[in-house]
N, C-alpha and C. Protein backbone atom coordinates (compact mmCIF):
# COMPACT_ATOMS: atom_id res chain seq x y z
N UNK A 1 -12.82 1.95 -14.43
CA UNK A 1 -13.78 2.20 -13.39
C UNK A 1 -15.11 1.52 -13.68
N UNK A 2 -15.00 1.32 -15.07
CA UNK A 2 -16.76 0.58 -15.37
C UNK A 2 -17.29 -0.73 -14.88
N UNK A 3 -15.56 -1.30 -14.29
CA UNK A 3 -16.06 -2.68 -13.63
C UNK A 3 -16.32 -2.71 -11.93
N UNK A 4 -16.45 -1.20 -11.50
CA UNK A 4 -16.14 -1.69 -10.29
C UNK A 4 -17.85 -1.35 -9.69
N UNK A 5 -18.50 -1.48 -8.79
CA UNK A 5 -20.07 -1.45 -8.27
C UNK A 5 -19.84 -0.02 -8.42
N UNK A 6 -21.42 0.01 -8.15
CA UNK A 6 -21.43 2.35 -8.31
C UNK A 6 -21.64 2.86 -6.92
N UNK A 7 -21.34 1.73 -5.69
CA UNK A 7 -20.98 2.36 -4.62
C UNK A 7 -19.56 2.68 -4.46
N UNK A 8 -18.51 1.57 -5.29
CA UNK A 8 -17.12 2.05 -5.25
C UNK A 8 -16.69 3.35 -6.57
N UNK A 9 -17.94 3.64 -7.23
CA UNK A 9 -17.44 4.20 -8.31
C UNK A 9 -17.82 6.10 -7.74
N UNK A 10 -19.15 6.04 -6.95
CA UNK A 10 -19.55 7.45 -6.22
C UNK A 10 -18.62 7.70 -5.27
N UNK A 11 -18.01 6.51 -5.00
CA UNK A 11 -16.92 6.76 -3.49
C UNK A 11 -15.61 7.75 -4.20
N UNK A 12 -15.49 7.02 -5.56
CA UNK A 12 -13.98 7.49 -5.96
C UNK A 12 -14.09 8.73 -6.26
N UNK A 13 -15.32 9.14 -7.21
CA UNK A 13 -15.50 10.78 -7.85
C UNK A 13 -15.66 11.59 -6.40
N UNK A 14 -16.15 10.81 -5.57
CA UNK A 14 -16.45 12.22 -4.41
C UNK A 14 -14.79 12.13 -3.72
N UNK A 15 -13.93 11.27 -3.78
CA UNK A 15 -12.61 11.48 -3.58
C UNK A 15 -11.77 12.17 -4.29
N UNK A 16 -11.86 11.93 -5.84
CA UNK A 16 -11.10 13.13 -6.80
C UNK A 16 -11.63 14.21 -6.68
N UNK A 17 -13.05 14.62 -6.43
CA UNK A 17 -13.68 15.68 -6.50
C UNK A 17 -13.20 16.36 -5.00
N UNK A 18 -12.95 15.50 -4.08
CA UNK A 18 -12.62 16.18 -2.93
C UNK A 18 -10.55 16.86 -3.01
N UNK A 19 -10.58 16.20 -3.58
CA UNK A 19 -9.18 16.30 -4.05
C UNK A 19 -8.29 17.26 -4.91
N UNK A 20 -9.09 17.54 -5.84
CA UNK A 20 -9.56 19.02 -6.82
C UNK A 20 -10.10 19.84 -6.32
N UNK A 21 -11.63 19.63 -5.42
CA UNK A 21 -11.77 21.42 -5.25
C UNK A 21 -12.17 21.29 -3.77
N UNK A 22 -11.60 20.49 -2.82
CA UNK A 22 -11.59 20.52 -1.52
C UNK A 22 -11.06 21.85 -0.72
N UNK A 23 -11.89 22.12 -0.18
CA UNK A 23 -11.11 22.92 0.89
C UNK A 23 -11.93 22.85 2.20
N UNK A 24 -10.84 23.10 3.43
CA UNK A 24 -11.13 23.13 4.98
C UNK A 24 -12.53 23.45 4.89
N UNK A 25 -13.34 22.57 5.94
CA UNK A 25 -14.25 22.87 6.41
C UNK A 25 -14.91 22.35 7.46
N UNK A 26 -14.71 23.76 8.84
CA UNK A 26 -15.11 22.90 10.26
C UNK A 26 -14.94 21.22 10.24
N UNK A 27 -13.84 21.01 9.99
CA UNK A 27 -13.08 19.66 10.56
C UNK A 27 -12.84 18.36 9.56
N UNK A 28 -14.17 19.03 8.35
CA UNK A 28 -14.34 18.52 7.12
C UNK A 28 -13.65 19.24 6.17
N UNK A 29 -13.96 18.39 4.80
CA UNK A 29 -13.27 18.78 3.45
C UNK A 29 -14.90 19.43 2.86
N UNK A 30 -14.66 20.65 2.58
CA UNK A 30 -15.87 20.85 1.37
C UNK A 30 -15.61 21.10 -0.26
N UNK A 31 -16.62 20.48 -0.80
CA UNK A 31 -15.95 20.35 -1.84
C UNK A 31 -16.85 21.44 -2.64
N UNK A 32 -16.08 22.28 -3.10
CA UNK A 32 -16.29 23.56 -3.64
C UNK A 32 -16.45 23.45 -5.29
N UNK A 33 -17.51 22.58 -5.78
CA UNK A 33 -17.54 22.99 -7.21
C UNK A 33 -19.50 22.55 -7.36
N UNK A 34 -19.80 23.40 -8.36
CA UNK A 34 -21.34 23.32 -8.34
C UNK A 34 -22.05 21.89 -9.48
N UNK A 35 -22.12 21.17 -8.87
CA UNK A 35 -22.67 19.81 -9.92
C UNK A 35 -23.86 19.40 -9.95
N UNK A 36 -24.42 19.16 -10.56
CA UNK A 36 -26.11 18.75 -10.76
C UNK A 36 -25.66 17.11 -10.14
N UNK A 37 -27.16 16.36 -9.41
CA UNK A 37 -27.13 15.14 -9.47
C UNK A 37 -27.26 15.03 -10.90
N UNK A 38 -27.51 15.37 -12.18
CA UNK A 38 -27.48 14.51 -13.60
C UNK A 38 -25.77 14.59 -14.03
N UNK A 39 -25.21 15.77 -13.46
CA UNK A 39 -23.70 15.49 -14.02
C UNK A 39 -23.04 14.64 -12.97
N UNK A 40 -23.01 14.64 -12.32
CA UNK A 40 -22.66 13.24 -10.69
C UNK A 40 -22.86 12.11 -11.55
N UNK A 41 -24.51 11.65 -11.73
CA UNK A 41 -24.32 10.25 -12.33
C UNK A 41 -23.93 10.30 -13.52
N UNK A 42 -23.47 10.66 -14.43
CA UNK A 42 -22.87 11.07 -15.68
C UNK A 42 -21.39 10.56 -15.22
N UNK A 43 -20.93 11.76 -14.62
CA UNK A 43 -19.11 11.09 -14.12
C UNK A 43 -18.99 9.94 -13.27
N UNK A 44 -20.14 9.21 -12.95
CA UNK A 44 -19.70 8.04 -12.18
C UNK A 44 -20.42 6.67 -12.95
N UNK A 45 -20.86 6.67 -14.13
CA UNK A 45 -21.62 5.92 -15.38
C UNK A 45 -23.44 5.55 -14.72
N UNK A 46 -23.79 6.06 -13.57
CA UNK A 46 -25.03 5.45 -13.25
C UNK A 46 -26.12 6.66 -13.33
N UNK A 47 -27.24 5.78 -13.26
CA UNK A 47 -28.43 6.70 -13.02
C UNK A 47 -28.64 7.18 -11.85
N UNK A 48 -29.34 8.76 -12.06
CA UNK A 48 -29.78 9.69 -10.91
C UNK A 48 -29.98 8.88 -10.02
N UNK A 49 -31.53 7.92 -10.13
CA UNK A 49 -31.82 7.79 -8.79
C UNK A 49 -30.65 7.18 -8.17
N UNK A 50 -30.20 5.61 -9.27
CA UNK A 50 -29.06 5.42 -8.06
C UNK A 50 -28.22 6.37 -7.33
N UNK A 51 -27.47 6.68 -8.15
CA UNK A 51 -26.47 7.66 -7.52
C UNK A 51 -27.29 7.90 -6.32
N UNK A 52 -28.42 9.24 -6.50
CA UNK A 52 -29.29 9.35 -4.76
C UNK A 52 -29.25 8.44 -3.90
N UNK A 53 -29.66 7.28 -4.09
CA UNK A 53 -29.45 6.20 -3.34
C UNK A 53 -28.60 6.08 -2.63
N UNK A 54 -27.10 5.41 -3.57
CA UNK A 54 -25.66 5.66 -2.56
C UNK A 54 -25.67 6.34 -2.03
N UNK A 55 -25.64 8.12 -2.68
CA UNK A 55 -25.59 9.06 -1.42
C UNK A 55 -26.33 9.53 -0.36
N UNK A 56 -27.95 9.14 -0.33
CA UNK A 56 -28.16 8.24 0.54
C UNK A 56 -27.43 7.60 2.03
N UNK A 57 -27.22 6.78 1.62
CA UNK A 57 -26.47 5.40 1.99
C UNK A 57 -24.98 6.04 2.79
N UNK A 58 -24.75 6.97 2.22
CA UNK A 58 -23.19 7.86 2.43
C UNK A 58 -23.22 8.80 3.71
N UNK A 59 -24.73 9.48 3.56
CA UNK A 59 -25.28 10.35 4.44
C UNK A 59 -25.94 9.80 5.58
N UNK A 60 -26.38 8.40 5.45
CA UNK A 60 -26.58 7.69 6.55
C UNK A 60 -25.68 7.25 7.55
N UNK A 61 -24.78 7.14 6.85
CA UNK A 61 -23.61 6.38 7.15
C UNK A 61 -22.57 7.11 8.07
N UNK A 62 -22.76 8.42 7.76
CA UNK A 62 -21.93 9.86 8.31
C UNK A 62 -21.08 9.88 7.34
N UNK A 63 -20.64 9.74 6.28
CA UNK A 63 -19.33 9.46 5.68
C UNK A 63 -19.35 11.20 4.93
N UNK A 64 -20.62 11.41 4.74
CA UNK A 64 -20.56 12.74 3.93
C UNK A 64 -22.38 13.35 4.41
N UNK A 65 -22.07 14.90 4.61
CA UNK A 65 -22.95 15.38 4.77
C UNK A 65 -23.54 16.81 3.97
N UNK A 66 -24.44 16.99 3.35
CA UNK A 66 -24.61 17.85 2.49
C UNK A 66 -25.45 19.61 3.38
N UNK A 67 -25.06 20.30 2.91
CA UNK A 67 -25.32 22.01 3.28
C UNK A 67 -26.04 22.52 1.82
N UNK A 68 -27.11 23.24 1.80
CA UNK A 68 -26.94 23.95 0.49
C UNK A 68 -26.79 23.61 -0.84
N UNK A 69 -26.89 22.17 -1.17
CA UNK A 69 -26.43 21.52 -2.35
C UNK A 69 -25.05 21.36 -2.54
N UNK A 70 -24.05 21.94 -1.70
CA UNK A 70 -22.62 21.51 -1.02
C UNK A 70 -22.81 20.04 -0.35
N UNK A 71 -21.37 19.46 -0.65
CA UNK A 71 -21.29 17.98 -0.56
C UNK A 71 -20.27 18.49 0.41
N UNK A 72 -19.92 18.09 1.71
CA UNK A 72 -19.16 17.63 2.38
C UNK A 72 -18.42 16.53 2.95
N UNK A 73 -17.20 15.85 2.69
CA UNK A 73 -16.78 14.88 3.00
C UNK A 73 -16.19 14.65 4.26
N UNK A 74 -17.02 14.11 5.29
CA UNK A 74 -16.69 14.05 6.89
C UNK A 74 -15.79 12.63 7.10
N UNK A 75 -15.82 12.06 6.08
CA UNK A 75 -14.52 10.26 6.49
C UNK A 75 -14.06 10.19 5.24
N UNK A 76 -12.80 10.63 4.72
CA UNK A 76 -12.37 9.68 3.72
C UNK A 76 -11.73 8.94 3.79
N UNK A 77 -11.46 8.27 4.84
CA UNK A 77 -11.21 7.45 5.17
C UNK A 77 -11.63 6.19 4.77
N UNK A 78 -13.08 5.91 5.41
CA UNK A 78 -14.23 4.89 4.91
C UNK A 78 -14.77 4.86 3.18
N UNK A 79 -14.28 6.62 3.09
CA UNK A 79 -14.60 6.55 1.26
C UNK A 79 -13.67 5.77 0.53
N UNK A 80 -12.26 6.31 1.03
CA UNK A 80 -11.16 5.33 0.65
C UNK A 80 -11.83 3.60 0.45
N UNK A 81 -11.93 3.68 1.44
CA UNK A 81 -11.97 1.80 2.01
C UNK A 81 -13.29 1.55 0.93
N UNK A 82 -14.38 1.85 0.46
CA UNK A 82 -15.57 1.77 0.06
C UNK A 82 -14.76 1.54 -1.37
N UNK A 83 -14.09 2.99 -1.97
CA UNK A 83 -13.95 2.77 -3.35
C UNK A 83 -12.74 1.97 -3.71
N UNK A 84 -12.12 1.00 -2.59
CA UNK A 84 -11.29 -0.17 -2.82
C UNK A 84 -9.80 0.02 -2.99
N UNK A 85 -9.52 1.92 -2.48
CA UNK A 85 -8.20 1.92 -2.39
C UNK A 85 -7.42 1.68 -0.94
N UNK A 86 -7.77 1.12 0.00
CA UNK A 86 -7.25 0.46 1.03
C UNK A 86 -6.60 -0.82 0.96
N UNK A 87 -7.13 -1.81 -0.12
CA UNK A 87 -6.81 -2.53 0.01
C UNK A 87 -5.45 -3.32 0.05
């Protein structure tokens, strides 16, 4: 994973992470586990701010929308495609 950009690398953890502790939510996946942004960029090798950034970039995008410090994943679709497993 260390070679791939840290927009394909935030795409993949918020996919395993959706994948592990996902559950239904109003039409979305919520992902049900409590993580600091310092352990986020930790499991994805980058720094806080980046990481913010992408997600950011994620939340702009609609791809994911946050509640409460809850991460919600509204496309994984596009997360797919981002962290390069579409191809």
């Amino acid at each position: 994973m260390a070679h791939h950009s840290v927009t394909e690398r935030v795409a993949s953890l918020l996919l395993l992470l959706k994948e592990k502790y996902g559950k239904d939510y109003e039409g979305a996946i919520f992902i049900d586990i409590q993580l600091s942004r310092e352990d986020l960029a930790d499991l994805a090798g980058t720094s806080v701010e980046t990481l913010v950034r992408t997600l950011t970039g994620f939340l702009e995008e609609g791809i994911i929308r946050t509640e409460k410090r809850k991460t919600i994943v509204l496309d994984s679709i596009r997360l797919s495609e981002i962290a390069g497993l579409n191809d």
